[in-house]
C-alpha atoms as a PDB file:
ATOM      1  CA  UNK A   1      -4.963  24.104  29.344  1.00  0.00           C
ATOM      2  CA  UNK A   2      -4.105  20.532  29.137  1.00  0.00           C
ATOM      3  CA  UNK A   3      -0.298  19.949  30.975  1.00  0.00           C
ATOM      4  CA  UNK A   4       2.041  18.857  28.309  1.00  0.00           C
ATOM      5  CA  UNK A   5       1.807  14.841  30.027  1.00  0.00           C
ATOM      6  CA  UNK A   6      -1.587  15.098  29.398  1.00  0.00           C
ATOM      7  CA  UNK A   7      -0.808  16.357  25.584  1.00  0.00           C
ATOM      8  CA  UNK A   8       1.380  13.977  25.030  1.00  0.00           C
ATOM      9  CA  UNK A   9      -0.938  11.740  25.875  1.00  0.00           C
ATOM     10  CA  UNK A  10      -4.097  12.447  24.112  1.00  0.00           C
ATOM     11  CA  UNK A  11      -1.642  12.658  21.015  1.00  0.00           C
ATOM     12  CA  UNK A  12      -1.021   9.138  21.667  1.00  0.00           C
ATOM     13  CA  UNK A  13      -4.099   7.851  21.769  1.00  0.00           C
ATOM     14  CA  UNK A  14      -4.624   9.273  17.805  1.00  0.00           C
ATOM     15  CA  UNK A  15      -1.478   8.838  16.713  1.00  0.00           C
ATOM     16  CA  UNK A  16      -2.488   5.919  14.965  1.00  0.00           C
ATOM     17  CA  UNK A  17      -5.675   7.368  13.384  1.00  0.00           C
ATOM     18  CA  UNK A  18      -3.413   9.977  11.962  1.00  0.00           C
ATOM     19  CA  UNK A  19      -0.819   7.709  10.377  1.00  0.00           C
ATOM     20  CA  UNK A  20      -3.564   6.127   8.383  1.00  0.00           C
ATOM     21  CA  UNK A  21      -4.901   9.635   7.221  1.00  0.00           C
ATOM     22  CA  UNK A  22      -0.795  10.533   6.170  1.00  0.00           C
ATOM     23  CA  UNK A  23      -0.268   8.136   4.262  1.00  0.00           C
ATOM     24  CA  UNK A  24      -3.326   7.365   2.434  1.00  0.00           C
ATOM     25  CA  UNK A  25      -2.464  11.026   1.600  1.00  0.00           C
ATOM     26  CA  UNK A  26       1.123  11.056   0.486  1.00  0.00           C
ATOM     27  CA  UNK A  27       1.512   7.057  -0.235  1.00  0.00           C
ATOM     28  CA  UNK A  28       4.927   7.309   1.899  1.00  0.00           C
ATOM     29  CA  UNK A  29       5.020   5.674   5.383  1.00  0.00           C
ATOM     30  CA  UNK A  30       8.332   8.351   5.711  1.00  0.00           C
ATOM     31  CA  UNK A  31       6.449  11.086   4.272  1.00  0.00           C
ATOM     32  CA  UNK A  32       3.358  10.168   6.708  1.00  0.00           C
ATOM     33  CA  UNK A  33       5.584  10.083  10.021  1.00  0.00           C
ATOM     34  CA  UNK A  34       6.887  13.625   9.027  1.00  0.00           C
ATOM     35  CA  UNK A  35       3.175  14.640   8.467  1.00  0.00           C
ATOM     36  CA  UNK A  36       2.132  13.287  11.922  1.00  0.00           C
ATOM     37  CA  UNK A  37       5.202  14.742  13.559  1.00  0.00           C
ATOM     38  CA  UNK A  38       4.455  18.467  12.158  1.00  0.00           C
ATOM     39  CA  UNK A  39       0.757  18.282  13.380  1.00  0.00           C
ATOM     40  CA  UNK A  40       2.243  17.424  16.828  1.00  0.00           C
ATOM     41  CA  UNK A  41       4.698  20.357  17.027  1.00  0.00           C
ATOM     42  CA  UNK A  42       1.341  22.554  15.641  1.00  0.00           C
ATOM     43  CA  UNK A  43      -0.812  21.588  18.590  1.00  0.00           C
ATOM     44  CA  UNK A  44       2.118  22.000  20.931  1.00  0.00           C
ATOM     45  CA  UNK A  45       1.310  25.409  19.777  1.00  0.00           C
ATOM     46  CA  UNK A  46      -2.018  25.995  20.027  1.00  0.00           C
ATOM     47  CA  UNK A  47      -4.388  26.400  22.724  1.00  0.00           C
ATOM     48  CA  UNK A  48      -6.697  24.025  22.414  1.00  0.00           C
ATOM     49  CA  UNK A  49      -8.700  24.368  25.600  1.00  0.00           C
ATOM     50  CA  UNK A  50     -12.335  24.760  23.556  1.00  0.00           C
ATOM     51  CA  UNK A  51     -11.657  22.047  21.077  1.00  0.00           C
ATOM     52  CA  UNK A  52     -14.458  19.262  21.971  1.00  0.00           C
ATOM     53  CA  UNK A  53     -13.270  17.107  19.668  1.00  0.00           C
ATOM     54  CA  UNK A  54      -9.393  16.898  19.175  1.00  0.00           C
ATOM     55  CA  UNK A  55      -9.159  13.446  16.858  1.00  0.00           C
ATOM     56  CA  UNK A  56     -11.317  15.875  14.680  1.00  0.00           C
ATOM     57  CA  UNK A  57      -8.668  18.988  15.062  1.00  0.00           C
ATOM     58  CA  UNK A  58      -5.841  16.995  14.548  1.00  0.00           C
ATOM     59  CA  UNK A  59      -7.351  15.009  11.517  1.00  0.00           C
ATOM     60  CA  UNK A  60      -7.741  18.283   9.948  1.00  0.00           C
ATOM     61  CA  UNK A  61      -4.576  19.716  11.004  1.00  0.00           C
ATOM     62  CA  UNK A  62      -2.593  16.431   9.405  1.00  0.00           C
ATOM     63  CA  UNK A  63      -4.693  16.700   6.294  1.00  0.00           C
ATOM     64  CA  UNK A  64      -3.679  20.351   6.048  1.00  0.00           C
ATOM     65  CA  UNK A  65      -0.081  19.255   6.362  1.00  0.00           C
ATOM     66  CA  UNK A  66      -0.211  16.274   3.780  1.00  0.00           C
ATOM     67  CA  UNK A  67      -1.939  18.534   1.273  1.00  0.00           C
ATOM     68  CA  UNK A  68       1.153  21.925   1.810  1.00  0.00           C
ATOM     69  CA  UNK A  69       3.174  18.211   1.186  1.00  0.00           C
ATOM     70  CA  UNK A  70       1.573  17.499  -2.011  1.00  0.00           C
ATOM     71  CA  UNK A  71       1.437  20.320  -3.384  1.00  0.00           C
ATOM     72  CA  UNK A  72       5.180  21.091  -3.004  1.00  0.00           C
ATOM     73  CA  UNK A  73       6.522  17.597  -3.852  1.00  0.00           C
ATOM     74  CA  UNK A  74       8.800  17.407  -6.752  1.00  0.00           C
ATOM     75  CA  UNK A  75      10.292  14.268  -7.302  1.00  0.00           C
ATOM     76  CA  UNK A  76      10.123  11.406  -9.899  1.00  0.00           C
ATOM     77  CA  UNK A  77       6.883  10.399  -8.981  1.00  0.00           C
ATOM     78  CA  UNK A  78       6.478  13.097 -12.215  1.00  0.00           C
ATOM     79  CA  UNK A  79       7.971  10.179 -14.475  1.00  0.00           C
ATOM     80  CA  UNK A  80       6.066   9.452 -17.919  1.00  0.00           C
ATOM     81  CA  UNK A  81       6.246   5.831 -17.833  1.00  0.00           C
ATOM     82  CA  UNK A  82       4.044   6.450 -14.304  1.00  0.00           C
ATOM     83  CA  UNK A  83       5.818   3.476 -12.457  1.00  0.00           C
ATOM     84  CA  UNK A  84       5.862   4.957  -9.003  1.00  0.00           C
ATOM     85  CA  UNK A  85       4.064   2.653  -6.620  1.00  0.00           C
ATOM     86  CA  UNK A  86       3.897   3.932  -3.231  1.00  0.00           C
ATOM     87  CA  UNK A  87       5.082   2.496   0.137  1.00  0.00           C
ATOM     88  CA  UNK A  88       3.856  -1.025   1.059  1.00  0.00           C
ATOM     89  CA  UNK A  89       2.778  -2.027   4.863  1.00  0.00           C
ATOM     90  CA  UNK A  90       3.375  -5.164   4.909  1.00  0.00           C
ATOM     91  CA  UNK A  91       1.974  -8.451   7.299  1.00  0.00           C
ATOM     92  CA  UNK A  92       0.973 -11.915   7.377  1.00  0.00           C
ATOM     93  CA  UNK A  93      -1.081 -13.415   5.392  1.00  0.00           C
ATOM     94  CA  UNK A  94      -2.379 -15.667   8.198  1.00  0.00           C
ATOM     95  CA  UNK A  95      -3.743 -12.836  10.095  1.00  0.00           C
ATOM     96  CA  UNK A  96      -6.904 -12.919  10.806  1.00  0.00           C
ATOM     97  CA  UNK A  97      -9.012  -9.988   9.019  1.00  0.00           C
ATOM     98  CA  UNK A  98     -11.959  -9.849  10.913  1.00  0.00           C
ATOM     99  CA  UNK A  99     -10.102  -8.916  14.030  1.00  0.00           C
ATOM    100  CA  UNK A 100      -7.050  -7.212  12.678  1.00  0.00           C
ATOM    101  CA  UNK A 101      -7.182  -3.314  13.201  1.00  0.00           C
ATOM    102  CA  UNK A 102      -4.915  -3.079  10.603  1.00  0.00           C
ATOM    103  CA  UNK A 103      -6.628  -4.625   7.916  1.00  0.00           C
ATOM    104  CA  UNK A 104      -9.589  -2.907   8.581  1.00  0.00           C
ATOM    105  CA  UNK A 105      -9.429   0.184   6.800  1.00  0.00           C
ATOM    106  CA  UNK A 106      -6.631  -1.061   4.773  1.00  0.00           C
ATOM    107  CA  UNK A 107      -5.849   0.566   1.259  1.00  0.00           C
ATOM    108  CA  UNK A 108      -4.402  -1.182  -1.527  1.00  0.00           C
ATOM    109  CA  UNK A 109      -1.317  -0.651  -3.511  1.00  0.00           C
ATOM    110  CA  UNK A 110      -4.200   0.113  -6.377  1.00  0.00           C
ATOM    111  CA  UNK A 111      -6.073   2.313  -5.000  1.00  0.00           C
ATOM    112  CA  UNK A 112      -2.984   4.643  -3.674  1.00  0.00           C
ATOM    113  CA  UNK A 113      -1.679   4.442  -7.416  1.00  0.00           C
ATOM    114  CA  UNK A 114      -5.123   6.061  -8.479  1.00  0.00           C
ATOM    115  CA  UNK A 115      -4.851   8.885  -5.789  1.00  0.00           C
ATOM    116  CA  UNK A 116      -1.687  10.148  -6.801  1.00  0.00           C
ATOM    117  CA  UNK A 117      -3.401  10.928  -9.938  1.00  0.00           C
ATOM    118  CA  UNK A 118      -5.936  13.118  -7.820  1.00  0.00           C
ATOM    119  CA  UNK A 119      -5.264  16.806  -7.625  1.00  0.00           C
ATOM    120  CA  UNK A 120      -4.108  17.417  -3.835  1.00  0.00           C
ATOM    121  CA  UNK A 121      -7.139  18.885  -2.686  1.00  0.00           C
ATOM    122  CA  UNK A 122      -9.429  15.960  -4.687  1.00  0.00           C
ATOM    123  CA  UNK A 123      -6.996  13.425  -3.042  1.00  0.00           C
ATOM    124  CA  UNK A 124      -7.550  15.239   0.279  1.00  0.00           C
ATOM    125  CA  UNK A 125     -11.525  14.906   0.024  1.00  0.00           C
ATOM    126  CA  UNK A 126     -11.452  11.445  -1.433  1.00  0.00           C
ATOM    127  CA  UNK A 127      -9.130  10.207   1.701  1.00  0.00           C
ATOM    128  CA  UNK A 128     -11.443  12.042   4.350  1.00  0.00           C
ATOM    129  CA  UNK A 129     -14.559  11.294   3.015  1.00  0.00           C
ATOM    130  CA  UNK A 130     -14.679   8.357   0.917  1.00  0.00           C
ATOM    131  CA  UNK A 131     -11.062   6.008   2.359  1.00  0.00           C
ATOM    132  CA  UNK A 132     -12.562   6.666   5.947  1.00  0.00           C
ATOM    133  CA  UNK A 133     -16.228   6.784   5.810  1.00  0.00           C
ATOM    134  CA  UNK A 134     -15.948   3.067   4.543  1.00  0.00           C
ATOM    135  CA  UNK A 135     -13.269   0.082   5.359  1.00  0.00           C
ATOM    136  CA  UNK A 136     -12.922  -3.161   4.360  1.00  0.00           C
ATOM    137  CA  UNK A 137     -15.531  -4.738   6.261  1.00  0.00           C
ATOM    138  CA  UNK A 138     -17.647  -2.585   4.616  1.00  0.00           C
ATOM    139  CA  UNK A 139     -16.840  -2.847   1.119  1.00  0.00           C
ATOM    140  CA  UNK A 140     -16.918  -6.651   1.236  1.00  0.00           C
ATOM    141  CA  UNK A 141     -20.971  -7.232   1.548  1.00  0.00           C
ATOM    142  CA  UNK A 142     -20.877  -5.154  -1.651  1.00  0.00           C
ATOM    143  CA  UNK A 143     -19.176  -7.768  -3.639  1.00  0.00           C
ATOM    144  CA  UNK A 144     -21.464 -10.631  -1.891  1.00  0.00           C
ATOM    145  CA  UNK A 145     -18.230 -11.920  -0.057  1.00  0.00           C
ATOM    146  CA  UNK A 146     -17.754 -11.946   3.170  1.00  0.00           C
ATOM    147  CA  UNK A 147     -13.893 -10.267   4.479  1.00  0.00           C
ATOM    148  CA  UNK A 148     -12.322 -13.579   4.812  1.00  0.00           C
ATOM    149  CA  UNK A 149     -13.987 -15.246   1.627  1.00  0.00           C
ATOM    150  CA  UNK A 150     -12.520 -12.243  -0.386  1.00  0.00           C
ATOM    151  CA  UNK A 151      -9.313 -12.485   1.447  1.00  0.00           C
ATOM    152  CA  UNK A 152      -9.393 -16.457   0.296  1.00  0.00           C
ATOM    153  CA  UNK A 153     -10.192 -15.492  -3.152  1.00  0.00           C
ATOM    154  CA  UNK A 154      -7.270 -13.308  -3.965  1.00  0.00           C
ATOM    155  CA  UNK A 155      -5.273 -15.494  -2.023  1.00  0.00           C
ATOM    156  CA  UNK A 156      -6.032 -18.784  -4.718  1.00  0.00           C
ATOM    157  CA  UNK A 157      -5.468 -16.346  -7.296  1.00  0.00           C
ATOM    158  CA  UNK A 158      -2.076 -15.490  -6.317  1.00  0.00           C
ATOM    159  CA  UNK A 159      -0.826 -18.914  -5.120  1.00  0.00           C
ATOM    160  CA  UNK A 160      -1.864 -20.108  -8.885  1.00  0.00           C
ATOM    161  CA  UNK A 161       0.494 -16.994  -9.794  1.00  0.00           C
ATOM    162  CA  UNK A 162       2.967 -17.986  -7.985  1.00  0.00           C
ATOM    163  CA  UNK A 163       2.937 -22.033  -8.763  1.00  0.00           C
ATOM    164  CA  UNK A 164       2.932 -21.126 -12.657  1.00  0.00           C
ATOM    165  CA  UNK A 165       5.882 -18.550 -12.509  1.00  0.00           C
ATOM    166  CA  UNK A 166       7.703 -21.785 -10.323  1.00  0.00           C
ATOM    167  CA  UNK A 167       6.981 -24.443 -12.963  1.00  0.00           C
ATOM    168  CA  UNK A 168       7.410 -22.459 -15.720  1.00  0.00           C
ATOM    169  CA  UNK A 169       4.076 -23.331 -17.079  1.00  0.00           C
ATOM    170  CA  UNK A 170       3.690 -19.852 -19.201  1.00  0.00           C
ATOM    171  CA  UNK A 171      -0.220 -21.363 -20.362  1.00  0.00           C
ATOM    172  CA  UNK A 172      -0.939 -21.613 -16.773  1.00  0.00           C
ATOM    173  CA  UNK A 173       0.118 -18.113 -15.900  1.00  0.00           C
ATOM    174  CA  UNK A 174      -1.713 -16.613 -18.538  1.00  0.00           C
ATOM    175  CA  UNK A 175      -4.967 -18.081 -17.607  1.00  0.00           C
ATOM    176  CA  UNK A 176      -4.623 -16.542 -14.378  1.00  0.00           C
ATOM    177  CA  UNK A 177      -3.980 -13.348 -15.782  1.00  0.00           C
ATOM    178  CA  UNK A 178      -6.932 -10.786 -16.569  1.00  0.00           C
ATOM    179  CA  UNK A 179      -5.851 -10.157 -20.345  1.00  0.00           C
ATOM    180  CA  UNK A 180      -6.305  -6.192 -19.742  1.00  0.00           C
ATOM    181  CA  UNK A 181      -3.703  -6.637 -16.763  1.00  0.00           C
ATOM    182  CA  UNK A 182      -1.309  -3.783 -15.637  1.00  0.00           C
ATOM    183  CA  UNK A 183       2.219  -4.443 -14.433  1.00  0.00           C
ATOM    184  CA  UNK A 184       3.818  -1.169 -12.867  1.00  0.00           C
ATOM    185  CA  UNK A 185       7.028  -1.660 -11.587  1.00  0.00           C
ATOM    186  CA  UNK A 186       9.543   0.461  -9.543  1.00  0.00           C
ATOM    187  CA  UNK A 187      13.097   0.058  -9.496  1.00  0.00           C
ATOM    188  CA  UNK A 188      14.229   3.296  -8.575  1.00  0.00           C
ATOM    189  CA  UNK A 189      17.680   4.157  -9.954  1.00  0.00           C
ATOM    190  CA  UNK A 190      18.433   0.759 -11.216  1.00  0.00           C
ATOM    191  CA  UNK A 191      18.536   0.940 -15.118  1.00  0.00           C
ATOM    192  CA  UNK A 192      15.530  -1.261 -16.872  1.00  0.00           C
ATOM    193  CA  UNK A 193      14.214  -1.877 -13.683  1.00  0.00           C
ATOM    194  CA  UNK A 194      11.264   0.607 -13.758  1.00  0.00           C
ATOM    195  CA  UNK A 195       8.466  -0.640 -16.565  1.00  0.00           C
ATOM    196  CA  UNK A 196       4.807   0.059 -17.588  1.00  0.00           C
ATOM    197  CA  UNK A 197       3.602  -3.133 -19.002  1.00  0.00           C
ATOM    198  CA  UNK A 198       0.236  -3.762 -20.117  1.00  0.00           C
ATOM    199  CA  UNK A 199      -1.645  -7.293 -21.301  1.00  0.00           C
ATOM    200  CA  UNK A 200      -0.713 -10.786 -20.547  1.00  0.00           C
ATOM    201  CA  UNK A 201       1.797 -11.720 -22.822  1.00  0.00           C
ATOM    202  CA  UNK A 202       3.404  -9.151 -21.798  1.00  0.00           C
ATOM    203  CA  UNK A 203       3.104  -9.461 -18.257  1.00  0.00           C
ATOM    204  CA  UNK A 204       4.223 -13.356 -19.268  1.00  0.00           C
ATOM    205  CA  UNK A 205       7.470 -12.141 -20.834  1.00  0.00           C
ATOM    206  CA  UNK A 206       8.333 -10.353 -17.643  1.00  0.00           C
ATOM    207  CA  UNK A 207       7.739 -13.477 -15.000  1.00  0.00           C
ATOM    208  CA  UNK A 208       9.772 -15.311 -17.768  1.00  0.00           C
ATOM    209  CA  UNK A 209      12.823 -13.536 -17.150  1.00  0.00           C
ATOM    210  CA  UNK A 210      12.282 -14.278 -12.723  1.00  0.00           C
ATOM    211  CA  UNK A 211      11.779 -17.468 -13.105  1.00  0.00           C
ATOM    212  CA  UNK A 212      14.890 -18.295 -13.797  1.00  0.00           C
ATOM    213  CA  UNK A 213      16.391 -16.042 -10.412  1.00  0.00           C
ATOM    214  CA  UNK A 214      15.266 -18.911  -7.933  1.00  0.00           C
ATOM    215  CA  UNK A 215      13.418 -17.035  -6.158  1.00  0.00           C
ATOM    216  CA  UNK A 216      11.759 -17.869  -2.355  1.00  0.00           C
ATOM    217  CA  UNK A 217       8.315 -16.420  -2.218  1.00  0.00           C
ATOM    218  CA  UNK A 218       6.321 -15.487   0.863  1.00  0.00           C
ATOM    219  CA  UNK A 219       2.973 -14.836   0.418  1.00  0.00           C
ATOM    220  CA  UNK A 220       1.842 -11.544   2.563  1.00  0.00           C
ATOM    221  CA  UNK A 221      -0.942  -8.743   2.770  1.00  0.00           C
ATOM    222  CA  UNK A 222       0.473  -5.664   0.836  1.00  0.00           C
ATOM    223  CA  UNK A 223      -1.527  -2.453   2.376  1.00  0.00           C
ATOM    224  CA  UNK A 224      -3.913  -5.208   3.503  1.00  0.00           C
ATOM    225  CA  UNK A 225      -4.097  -7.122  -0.385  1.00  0.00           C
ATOM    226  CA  UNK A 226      -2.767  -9.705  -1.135  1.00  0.00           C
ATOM    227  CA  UNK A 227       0.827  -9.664  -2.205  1.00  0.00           C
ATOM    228  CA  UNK A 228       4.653 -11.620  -2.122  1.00  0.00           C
ATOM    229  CA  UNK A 229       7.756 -10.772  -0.783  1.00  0.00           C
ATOM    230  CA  UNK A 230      11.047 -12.407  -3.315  1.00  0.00           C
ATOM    231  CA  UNK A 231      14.277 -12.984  -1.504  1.00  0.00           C
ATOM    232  CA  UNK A 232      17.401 -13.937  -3.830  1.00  0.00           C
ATOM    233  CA  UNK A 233      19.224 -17.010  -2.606  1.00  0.00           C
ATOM    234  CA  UNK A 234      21.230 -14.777  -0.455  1.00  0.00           C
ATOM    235  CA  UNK A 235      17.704 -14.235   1.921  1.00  0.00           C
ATOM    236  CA  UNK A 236      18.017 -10.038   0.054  1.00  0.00           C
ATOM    237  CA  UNK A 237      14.787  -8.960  -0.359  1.00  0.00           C
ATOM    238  CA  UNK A 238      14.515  -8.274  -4.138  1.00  0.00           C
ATOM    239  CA  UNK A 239      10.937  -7.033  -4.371  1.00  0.00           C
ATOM    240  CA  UNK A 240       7.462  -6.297  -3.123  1.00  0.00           C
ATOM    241  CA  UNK A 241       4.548  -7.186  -5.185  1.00  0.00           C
ATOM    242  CA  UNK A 242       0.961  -5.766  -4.662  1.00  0.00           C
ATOM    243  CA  UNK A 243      -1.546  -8.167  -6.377  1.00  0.00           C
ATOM    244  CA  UNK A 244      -5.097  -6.333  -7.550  1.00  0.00           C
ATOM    245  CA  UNK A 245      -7.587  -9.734  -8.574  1.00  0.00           C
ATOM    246  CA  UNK A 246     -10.998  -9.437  -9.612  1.00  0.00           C
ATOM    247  CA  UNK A 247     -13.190 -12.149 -10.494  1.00  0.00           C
ATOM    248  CA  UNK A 248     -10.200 -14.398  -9.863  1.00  0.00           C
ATOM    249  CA  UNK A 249      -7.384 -13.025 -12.080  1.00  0.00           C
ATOM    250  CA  UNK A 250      -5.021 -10.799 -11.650  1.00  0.00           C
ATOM    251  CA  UNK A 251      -5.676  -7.671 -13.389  1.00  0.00           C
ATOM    252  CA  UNK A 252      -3.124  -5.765 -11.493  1.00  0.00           C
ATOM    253  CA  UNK A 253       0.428  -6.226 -10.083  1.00  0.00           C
ATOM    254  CA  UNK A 254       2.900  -3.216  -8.462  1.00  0.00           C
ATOM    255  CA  UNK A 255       5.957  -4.236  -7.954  1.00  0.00           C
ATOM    256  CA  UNK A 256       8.503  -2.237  -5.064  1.00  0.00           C
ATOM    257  CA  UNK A 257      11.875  -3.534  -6.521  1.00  0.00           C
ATOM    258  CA  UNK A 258      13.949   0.108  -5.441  1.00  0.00           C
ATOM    259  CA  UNK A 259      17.042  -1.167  -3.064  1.00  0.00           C
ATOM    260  CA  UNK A 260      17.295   1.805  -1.490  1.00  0.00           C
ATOM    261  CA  UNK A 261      13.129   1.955  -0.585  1.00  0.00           C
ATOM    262  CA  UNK A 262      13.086  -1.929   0.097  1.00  0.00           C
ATOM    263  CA  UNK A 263      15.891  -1.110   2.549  1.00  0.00           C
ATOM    264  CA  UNK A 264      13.498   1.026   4.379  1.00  0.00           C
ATOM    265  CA  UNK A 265      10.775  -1.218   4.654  1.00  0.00           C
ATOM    266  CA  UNK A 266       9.770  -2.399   7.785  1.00  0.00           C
ATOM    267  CA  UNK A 267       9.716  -6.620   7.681  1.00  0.00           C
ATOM    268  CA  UNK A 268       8.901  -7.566  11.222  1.00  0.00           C
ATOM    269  CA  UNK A 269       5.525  -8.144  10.920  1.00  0.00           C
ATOM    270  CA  UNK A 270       6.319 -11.571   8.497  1.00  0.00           C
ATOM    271  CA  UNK A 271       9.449 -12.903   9.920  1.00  0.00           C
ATOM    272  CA  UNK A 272       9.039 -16.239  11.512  1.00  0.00           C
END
């Protein structure tokens, strides 16, 4: 049997492999630390002197733990409205993608929104199978882009966002908005905050009301998408937003504005 250095160790070496598996799974990078942290006490546990292939066991162990996780969670994520949006990663937008581990196999904020609307063990399947037989790199020749032309794409998109909110021009926003567009926003226990908007003019009527906040923007990769961190004047963080763009509009937006989940949030990756 391996000594427990030598454990330790090989844990190491997978630790981020099974990160990724957590929190595609649960959609919370605290939930996804306690998954990873469980499957470590487990194979402190158990002999695993004939396993050939331990990235394997352990994948399967974590998986194991995230689904016992989802299939005792109770917690607002149960809301009507559905305006839970999971846990953003966050880093710069002027990474590059081609040679950034991270981005590789990234998820978006989209995609994590449609899981939790997966049964555990059809989330658990869909993760395994479909999230990690196939990354980024792979999914772009599909759409006839290559990584960084796709990257560029959504990035136009969102800097025309981003210029119209600024100016106020409301005409220009809503040409860069797919008219079918969803707005899901999270703002935990602060009252009005949390919304379901769909269209727009709707969507309009909401970056109407920020305008006028003077907001600084910085432009980031949310779970490797494209997406904006807004500080108040005060340098506070005030939200997170996730942007979905196809065929060069937005036609979805999931917005982290929860002060006690922003607080959380791990920034160092975009500070200058």
């Amino acid at each position: 049997m391996p000594t427990p250095e030598r454990l330790a160790e090989q844990f190491e070496q997978h630790r981020a492999h099974l990160r990724a598996v957590a929190y595609r799974m649960l959609g919370s990078a605290s939930e996804a630390e306690d998954a990873v942290q469980e499957s470590w006490i487990r194979l402190g546990r158990t002999d695993v002197d004939d396993v050939a292939n331990l990235r394997g066991w352990l994948t399967t162990v974590v998986a194991r733990v995230c689904l016992d996780m989802l299939r005792t969670r109770t917690s607002r994520r149960e809301d009507p409205l559905d305006t839970h949006v999971p846990d953003p990663v966050i880093t710069r937008a002027d990474d590059d993608p081609e040679s950034s581990a991270v981005l590789a196999d990234a998820v978006g904020l989209a995609l994590l929104v449609v899981l939790e609307k997966l049964e555990p063990a059809e989330r658990l399947a869909f993760v395994l199978h479909d999230v990690f037989g196939m990354n980024f790199g792979e999914i772009a020749p599909l759409v006839d882009r290559s990584v960084v032309a796709t990257r560029q794409l959504a990035s136009r998109a969102v800097d025309a966002f981003l210029a119209a909110v600024q100016d106020g021009d409301f005409e220009a926003l809503v040409a860069v908005l797919d008219p079918a567009i969803v707005l899901r926003a999270d703002g935990g226990t602060i009252k009005g905050m949390s919304r379901l908007v769909h269209g727009a003019q709707a969507v309009m009527a909401q970056a109407a009301m920020f305008s006028k906040l003077g907001l600084s923007n910085q432009v980031v990769l949310v779970n490797g998408n494209m997406g904006v961190v807004s500080r108040l004047p005060d340098g506070r963080v005030l939200s997170v937003i996730g942007f979905t763009i196809a065929g060069g509009k937005v036609v979805e937006m999931d917005i982290l504005a929860d002060p006690d989940r922003l607080s959380l949030l791990d920034l160092s990756a975009i500070e200058r």
